[in-house]
PDB file of N, CA and C in Angstrom:
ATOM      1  N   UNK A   1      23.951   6.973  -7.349  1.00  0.00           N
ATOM      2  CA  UNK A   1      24.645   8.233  -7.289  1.00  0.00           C
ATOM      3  C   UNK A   1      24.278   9.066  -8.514  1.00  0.00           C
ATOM      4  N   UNK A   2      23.973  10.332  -7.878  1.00  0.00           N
ATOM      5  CA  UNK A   2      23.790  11.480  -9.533  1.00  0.00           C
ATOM      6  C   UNK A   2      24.803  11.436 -10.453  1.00  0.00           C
ATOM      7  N   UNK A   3      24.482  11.240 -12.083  1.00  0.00           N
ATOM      8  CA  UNK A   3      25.467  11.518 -12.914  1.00  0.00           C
ATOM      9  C   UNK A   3      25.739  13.145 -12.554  1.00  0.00           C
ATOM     10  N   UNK A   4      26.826  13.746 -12.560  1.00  0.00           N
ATOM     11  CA  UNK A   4      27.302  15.094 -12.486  1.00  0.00           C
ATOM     12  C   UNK A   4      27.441  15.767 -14.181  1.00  0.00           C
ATOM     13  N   UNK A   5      26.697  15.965 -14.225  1.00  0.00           N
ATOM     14  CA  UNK A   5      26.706  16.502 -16.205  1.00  0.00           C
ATOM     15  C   UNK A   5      27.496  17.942 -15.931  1.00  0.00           C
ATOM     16  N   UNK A   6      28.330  18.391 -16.353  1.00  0.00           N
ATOM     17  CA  UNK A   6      28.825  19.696 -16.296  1.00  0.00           C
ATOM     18  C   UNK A   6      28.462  20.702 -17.164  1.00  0.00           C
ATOM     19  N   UNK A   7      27.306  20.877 -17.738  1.00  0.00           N
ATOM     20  CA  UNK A   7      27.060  21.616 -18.769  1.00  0.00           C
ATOM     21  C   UNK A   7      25.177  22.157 -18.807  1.00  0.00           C
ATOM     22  N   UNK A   8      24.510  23.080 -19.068  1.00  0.00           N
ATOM     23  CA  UNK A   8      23.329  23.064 -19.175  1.00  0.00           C
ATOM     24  C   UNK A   8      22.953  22.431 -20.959  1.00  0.00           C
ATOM     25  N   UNK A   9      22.373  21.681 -21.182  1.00  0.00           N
ATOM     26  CA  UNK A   9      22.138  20.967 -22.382  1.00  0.00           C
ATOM     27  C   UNK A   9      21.120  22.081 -23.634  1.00  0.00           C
ATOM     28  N   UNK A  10      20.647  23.220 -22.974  1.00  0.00           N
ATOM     29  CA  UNK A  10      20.119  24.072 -23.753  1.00  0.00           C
ATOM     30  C   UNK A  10      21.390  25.150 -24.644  1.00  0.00           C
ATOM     31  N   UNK A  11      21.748  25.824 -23.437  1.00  0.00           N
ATOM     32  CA  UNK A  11      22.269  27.345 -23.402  1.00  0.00           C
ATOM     33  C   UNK A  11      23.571  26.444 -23.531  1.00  0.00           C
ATOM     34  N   UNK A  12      24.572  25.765 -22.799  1.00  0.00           N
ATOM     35  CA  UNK A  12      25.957  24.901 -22.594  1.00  0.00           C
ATOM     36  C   UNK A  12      26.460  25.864 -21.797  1.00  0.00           C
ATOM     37  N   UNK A  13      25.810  26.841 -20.712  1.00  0.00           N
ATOM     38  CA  UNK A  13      26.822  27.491 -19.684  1.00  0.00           C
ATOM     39  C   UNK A  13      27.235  26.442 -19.055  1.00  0.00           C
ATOM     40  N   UNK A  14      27.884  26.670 -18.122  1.00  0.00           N
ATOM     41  CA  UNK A  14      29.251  25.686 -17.066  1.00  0.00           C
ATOM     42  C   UNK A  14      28.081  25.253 -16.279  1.00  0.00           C
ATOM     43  N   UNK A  15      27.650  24.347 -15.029  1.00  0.00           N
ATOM     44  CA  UNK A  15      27.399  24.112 -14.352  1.00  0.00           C
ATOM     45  C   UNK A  15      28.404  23.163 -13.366  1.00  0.00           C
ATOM     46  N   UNK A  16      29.133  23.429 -12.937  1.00  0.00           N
ATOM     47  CA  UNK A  16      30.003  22.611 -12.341  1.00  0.00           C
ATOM     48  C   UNK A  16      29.587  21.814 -10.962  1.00  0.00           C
ATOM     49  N   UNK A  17      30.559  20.864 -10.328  1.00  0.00           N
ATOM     50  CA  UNK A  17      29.858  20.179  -9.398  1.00  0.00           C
ATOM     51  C   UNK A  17      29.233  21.147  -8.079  1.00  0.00           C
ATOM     52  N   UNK A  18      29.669  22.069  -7.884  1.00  0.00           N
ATOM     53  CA  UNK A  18      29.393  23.077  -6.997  1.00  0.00           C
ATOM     54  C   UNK A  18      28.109  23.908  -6.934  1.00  0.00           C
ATOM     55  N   UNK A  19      27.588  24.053  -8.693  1.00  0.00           N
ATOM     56  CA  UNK A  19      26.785  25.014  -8.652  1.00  0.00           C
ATOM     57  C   UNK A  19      25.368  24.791  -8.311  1.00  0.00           C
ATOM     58  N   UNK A  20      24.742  25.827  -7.719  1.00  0.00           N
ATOM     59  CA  UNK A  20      23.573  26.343  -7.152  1.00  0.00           C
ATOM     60  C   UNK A  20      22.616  26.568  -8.182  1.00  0.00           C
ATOM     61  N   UNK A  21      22.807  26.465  -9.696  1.00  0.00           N
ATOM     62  CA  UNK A  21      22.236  26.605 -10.538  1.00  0.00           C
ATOM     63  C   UNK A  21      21.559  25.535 -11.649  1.00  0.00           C
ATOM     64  N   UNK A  22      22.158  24.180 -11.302  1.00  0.00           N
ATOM     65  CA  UNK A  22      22.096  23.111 -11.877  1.00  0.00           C
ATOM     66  C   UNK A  22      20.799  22.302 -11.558  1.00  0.00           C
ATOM     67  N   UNK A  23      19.806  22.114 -12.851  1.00  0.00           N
ATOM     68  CA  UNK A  23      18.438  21.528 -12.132  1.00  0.00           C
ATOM     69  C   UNK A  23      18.478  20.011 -13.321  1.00  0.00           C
ATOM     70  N   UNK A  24      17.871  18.787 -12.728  1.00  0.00           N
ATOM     71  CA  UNK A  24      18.093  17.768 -13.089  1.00  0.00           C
ATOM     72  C   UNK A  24      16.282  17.075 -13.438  1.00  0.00           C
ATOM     73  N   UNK A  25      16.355  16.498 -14.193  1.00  0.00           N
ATOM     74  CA  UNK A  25      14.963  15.833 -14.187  1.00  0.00           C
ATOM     75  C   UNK A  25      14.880  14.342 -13.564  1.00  0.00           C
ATOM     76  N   UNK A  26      14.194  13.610 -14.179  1.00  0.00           N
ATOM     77  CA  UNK A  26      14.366  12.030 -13.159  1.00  0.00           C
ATOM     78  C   UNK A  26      14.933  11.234 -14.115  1.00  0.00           C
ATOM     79  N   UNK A  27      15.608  11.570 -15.274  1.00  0.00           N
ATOM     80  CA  UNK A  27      16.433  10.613 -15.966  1.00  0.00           C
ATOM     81  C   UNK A  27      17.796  11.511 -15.848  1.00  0.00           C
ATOM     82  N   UNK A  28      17.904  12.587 -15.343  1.00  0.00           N
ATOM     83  CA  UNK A  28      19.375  13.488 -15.106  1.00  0.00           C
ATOM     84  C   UNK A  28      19.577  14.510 -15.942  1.00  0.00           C
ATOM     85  N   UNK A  29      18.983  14.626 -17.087  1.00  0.00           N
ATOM     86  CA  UNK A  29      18.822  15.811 -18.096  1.00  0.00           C
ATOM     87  C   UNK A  29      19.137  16.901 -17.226  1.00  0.00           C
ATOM     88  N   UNK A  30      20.414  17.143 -17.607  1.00  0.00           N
ATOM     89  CA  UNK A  30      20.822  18.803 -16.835  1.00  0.00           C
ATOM     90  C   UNK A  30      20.258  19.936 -17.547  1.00  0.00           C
ATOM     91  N   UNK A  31      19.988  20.884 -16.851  1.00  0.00           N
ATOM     92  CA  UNK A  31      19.806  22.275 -17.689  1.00  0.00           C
ATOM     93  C   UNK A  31      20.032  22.992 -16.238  1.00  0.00           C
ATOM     94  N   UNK A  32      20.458  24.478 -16.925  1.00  0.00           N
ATOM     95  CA  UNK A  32      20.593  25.945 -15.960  1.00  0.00           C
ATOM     96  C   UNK A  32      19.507  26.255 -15.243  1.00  0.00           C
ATOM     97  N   UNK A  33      19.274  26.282 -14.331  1.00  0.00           N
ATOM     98  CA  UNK A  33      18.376  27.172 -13.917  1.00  0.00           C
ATOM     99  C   UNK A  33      17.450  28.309 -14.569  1.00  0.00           C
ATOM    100  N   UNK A  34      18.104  29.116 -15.108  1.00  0.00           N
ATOM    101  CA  UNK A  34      17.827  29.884 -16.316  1.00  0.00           C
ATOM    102  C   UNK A  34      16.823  29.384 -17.193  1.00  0.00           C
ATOM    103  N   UNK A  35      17.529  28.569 -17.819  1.00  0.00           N
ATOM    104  CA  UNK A  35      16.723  27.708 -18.673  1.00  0.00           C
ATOM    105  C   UNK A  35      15.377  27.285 -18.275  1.00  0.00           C
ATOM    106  N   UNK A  36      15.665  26.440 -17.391  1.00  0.00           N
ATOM    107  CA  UNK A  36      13.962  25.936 -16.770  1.00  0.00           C
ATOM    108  C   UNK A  36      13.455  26.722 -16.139  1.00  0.00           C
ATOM    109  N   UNK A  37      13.289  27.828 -16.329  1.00  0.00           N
ATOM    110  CA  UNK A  37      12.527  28.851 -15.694  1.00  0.00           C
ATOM    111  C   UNK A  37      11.483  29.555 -16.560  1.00  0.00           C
ATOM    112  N   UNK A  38      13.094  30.121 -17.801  1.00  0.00           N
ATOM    113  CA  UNK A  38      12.216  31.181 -18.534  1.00  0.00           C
ATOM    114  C   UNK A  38      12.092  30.561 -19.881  1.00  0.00           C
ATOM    115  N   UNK A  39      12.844  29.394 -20.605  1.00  0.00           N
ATOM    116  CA  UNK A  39      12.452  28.416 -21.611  1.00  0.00           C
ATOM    117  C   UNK A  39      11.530  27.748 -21.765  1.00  0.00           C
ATOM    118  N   UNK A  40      11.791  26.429 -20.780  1.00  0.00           N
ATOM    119  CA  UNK A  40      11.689  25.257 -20.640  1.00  0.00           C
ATOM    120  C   UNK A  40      10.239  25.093 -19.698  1.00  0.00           C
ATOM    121  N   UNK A  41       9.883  26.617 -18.778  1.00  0.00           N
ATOM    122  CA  UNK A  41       8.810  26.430 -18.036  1.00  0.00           C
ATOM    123  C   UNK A  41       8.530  24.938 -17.097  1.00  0.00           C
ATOM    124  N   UNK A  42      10.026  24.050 -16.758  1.00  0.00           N
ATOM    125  CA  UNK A  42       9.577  23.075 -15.643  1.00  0.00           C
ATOM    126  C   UNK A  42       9.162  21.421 -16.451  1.00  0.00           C
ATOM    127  N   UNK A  43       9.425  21.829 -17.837  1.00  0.00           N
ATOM    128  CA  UNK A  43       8.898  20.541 -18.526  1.00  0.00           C
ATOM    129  C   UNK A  43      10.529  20.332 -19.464  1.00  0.00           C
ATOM    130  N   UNK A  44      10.991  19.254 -19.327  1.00  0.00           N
ATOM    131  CA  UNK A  44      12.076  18.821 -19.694  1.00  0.00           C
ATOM    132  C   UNK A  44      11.466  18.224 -21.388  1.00  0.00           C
ATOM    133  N   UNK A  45      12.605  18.486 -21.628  1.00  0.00           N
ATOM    134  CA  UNK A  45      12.395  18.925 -23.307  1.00  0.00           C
ATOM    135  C   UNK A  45      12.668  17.031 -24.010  1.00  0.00           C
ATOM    136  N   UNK A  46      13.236  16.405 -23.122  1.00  0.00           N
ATOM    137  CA  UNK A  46      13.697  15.224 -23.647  1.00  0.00           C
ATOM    138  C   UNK A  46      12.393  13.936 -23.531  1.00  0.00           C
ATOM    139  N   UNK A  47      12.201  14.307 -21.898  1.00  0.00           N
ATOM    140  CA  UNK A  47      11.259  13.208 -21.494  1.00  0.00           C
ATOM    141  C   UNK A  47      10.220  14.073 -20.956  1.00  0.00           C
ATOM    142  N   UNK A  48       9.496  15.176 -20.885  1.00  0.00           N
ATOM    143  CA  UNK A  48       8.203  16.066 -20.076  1.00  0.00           C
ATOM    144  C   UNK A  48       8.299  16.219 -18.867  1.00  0.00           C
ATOM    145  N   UNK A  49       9.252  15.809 -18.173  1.00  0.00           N
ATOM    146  CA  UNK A  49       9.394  15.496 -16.640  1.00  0.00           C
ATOM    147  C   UNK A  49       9.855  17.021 -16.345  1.00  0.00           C
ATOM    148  N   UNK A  50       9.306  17.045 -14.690  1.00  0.00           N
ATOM    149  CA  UNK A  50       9.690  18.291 -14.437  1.00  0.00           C
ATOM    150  C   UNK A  50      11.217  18.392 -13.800  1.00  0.00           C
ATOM    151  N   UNK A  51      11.740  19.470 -13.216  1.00  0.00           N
ATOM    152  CA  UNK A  51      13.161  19.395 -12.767  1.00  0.00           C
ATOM    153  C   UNK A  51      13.087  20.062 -11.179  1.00  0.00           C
ATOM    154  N   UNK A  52      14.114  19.410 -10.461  1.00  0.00           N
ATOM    155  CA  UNK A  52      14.428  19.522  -9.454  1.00  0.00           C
ATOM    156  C   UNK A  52      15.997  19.882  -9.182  1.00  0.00           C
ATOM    157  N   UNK A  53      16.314  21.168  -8.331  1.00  0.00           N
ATOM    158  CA  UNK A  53      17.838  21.176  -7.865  1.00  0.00           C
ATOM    159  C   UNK A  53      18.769  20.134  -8.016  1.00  0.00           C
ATOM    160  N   UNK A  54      19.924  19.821  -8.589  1.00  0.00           N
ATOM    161  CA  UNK A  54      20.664  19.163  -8.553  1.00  0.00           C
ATOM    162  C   UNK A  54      21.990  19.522  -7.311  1.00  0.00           C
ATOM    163  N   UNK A  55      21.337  18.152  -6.491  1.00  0.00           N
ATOM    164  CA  UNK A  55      22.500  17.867  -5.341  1.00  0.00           C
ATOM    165  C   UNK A  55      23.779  18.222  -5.256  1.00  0.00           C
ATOM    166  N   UNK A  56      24.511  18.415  -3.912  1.00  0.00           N
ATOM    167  CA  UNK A  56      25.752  19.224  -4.386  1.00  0.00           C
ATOM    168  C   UNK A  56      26.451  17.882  -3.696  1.00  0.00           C
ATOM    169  N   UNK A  57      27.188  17.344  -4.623  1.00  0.00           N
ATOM    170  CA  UNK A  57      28.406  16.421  -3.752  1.00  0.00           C
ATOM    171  C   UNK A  57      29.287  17.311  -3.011  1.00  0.00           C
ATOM    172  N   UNK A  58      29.690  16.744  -1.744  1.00  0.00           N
ATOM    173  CA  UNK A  58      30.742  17.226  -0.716  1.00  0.00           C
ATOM    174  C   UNK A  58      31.898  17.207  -1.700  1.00  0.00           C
ATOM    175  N   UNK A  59      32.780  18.375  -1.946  1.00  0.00           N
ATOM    176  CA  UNK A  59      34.157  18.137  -2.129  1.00  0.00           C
ATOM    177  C   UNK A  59      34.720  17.246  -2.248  1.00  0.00           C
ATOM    178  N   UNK A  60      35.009  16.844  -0.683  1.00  0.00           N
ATOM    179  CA  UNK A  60      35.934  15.808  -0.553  1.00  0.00           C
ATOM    180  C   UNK A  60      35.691  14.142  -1.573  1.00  0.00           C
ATOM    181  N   UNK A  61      34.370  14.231  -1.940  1.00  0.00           N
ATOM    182  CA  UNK A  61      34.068  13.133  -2.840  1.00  0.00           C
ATOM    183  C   UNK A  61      34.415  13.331  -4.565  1.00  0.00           C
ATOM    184  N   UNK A  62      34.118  14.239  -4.896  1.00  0.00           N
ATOM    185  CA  UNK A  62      34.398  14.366  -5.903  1.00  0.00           C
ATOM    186  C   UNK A  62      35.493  13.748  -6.592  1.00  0.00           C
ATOM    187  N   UNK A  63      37.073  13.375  -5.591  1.00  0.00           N
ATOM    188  CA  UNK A  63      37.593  12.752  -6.817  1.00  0.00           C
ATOM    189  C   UNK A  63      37.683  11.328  -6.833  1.00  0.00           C
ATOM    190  N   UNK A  64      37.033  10.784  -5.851  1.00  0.00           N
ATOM    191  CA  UNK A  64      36.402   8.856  -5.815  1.00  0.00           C
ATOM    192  C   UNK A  64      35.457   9.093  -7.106  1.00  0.00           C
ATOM    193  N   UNK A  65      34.627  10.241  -6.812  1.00  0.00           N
ATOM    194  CA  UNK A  65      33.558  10.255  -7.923  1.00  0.00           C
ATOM    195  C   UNK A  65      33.508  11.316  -8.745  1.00  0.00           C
ATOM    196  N   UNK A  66      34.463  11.330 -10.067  1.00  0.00           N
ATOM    197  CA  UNK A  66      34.375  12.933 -10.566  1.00  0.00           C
ATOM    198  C   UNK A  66      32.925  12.930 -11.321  1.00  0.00           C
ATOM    199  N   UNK A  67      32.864  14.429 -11.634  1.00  0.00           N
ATOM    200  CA  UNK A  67      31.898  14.676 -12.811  1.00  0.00           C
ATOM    201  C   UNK A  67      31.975  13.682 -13.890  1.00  0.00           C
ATOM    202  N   UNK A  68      30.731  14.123 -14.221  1.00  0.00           N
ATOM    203  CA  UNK A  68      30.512  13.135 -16.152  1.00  0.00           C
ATOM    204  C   UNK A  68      31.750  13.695 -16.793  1.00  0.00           C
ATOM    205  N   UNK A  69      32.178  13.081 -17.888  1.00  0.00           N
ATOM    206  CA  UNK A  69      32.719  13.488 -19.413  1.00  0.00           C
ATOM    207  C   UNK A  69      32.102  13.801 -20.503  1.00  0.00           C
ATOM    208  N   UNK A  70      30.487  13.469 -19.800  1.00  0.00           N
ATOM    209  CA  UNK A  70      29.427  13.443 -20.985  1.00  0.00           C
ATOM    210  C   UNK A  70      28.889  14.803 -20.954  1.00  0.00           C
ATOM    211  N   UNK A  71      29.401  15.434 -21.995  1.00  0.00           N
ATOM    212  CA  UNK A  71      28.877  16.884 -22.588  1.00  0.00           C
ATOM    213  C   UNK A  71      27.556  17.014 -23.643  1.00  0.00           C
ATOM    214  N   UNK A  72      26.825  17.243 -23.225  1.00  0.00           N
ATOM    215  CA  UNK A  72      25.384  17.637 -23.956  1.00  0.00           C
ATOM    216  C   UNK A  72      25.100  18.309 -24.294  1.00  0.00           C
ATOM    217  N   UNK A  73      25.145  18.736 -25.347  1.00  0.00           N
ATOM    218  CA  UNK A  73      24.946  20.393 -25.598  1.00  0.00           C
ATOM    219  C   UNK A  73      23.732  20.473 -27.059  1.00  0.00           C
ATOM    220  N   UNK A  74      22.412  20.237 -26.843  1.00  0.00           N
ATOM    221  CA  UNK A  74      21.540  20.033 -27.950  1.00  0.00           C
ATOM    222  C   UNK A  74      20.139  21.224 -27.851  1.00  0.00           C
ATOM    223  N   UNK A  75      20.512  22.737 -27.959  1.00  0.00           N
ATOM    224  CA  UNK A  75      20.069  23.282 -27.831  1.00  0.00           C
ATOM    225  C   UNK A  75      18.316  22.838 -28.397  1.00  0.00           C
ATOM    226  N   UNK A  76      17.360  23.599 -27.766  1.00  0.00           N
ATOM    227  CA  UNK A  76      15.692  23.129 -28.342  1.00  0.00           C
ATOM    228  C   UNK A  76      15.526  23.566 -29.140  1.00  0.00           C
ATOM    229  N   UNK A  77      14.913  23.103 -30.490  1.00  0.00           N
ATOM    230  CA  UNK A  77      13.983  23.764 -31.701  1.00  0.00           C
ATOM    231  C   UNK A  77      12.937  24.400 -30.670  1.00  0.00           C
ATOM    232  N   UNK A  78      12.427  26.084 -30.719  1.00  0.00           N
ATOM    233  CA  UNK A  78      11.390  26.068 -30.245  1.00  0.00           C
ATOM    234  C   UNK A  78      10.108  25.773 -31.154  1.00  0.00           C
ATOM    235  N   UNK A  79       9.903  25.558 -32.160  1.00  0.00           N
ATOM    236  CA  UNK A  79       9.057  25.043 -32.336  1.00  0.00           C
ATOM    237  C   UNK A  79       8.706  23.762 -32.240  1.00  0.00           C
ATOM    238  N   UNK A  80       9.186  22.659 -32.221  1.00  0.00           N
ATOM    239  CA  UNK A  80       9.184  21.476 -31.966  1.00  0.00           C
ATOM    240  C   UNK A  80       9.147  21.276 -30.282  1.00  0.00           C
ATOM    241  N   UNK A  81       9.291  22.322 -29.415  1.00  0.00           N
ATOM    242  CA  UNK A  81       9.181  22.097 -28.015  1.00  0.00           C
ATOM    243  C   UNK A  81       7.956  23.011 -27.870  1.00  0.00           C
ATOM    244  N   UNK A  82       7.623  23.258 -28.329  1.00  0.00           N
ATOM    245  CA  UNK A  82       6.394  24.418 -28.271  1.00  0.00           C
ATOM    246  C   UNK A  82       4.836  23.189 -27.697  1.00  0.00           C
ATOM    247  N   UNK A  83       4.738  22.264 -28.715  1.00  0.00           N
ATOM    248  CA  UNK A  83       4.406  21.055 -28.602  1.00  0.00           C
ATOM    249  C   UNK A  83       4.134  20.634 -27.326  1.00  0.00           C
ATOM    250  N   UNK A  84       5.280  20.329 -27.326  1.00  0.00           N
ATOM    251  CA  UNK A  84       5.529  19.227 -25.630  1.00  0.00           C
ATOM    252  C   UNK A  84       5.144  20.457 -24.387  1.00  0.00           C
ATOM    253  N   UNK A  85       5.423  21.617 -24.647  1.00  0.00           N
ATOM    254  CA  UNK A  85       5.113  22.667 -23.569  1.00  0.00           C
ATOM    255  C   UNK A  85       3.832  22.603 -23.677  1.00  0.00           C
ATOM    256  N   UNK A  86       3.151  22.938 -24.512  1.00  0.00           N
ATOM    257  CA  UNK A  86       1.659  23.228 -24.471  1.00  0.00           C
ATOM    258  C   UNK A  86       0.660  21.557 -23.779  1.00  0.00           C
ATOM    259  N   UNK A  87       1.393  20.873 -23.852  1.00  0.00           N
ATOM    260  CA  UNK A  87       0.873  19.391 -23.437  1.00  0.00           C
ATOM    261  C   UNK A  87       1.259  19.234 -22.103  1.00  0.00           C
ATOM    262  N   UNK A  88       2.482  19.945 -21.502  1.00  0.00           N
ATOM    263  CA  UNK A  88       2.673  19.715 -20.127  1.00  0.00           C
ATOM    264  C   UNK A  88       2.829  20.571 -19.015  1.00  0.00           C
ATOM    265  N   UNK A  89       2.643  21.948 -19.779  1.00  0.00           N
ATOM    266  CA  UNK A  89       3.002  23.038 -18.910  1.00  0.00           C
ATOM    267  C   UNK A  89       2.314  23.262 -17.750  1.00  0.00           C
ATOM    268  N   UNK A  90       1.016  23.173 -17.972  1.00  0.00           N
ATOM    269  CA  UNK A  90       0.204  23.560 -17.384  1.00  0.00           C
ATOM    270  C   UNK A  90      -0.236  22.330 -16.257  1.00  0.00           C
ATOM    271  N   UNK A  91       0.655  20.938 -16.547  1.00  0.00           N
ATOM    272  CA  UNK A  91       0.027  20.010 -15.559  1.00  0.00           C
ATOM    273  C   UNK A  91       1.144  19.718 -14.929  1.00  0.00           C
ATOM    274  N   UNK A  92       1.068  19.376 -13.473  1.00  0.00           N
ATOM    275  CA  UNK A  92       2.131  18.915 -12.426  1.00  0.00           C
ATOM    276  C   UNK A  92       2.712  17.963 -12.799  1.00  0.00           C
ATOM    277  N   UNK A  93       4.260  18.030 -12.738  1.00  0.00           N
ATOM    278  CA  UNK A  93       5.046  16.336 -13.127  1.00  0.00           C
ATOM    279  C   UNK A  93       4.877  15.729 -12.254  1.00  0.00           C
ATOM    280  N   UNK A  94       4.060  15.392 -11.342  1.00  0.00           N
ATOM    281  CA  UNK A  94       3.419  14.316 -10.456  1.00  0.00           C
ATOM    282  C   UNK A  94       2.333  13.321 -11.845  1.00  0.00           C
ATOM    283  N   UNK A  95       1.826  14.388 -12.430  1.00  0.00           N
ATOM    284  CA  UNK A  95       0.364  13.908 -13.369  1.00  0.00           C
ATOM    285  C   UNK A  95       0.878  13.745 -14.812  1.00  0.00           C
ATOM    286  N   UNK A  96       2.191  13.913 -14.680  1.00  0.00           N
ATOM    287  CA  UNK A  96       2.651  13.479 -16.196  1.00  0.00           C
ATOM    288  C   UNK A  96       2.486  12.337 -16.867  1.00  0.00           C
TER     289      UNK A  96
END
C-alpha cells in the first residue's frame, strides 16, 4: 500500500489524500506537481528516480488506512541538485 505523505517535501504545500497534484517516485518521495515540473525537471532529488501521479485512495478507506504522520519538509540546495539534474535530466528513469 502507498505511504500517503501529506506534504510536498520541496515547497511543504498540502497535498492531501485527495489531491490531483501529488507525484511520488519509487521509494514514495512526495513532491507537488509544481515542483517536478518546473524544479525538479522529473529527477527526484533524494534517489534520481523519476515521478509518477500519486494514487488516490477511495474515501471510504482512508480511515482503516489514514495518511502518513511523516512530514518532510527538506527544501533542495539548488546548487547541490544542480548536480544530480545535469546527470539525469536528460536520461529516462527507465535508464537510470
Amino acid at each position: 500500500m502507498v505511504e500517503i505523505r501529506t506534504n510536498c517535501e520541496n515547497c511543504n504545500s498540502a497535498l492531501p489524500p485527495n489531491s490531483e497534484d501529488a507525484m511520488i517516485c519509487g521509494f514514495e518521495c512526495t513532491f507537488c506537481k509544481s515542483c517536478v515540473e518546473t524544479i525538479l525537471h522529473n529527477v527526484c532529488p533524494n534517489c534520481g528516480g523519476g515521478f509518477e501521479k500519486r494514487p488516490i485512495m477511495p474515501a471510504r478507506y482512508l480511515a482503516k488506512n489514514p495518511p502518513s504522520e511523516k512530514h518532510i519538509y527538506k527544501p533542495i540546495d539548488p546548487l547541490q541538485f544542480q548536480q544530480l539534474l545535469d546527470k539525469y535530466k536528460n536520461v529516462p528513469p527507465s535508464d537510470r
